[in-house]
Protein backbone atom coordinates (compact mmCIF):
# COMPACT_ATOMS: atom_id res chain seq x y z
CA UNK A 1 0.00 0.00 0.00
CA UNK A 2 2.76 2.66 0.93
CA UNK A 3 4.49 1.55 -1.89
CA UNK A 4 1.91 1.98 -4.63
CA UNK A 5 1.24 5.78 -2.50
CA UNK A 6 5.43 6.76 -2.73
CA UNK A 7 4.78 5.30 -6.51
CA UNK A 8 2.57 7.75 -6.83
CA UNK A 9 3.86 10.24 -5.58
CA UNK A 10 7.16 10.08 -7.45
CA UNK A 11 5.38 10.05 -10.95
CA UNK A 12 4.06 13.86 -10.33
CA UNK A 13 5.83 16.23 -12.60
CA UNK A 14 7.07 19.52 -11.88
CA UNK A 15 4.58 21.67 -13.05
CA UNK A 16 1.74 19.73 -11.34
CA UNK A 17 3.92 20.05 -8.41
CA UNK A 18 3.94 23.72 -8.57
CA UNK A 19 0.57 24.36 -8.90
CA UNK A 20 0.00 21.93 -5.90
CA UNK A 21 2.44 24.30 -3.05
CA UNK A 22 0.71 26.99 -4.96
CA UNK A 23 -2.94 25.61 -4.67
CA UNK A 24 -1.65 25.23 -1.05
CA UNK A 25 -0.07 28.09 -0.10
CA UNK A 26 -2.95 30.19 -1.40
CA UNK A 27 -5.38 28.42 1.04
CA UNK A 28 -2.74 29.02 3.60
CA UNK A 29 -2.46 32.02 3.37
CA UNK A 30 -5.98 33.25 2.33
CA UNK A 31 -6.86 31.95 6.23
CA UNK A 32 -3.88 33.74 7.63
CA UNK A 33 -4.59 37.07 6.45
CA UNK A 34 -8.80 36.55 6.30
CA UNK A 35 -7.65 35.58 10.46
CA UNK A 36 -5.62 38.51 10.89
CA UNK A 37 -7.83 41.35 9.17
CA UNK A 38 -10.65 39.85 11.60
CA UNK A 39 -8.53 40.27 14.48
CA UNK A 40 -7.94 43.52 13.50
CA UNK A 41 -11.62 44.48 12.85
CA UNK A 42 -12.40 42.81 15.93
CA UNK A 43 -10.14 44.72 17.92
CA UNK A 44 -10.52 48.50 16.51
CA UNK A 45 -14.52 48.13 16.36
CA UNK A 46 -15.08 46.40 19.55
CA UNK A 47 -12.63 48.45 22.10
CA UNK A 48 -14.66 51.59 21.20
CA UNK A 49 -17.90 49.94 22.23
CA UNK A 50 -16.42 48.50 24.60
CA UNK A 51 -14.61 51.74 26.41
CA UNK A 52 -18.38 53.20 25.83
CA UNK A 53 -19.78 50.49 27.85
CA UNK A 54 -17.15 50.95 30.70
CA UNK A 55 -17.18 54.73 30.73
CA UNK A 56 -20.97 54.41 31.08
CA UNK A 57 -21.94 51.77 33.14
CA UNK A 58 -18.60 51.69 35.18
């Protein structure tokens, strides 16, 4: 089974191999920045709201 699998593996060519780190690196990377521009949002919307809420209520 591992055999047929590394058998496999080995016959990919170079150009599908590119396009498969670049397939995968654009995932990658499309959830690292989507992740860090909602951390970012998150954090310069909410701490108004939130200062509002403490200056108000505290």
């Amino acid at each position: 089974m591992l055999e047929g699998i590394l058998y496999q593996i080995r016959r990919i060519s170079n150009d599908q191999w590119f396009w498969i780190v670049t397939f995968v690196l654009a995932v990658v990377l499309s959830f690292w920045v989507g992740f860090a521009v909602f951390r970012y949002w998150q954090i310069e919307v909410c701490k108004p709201a939130m200062e509002v809420i403490k200056s108000g209520y505290g």
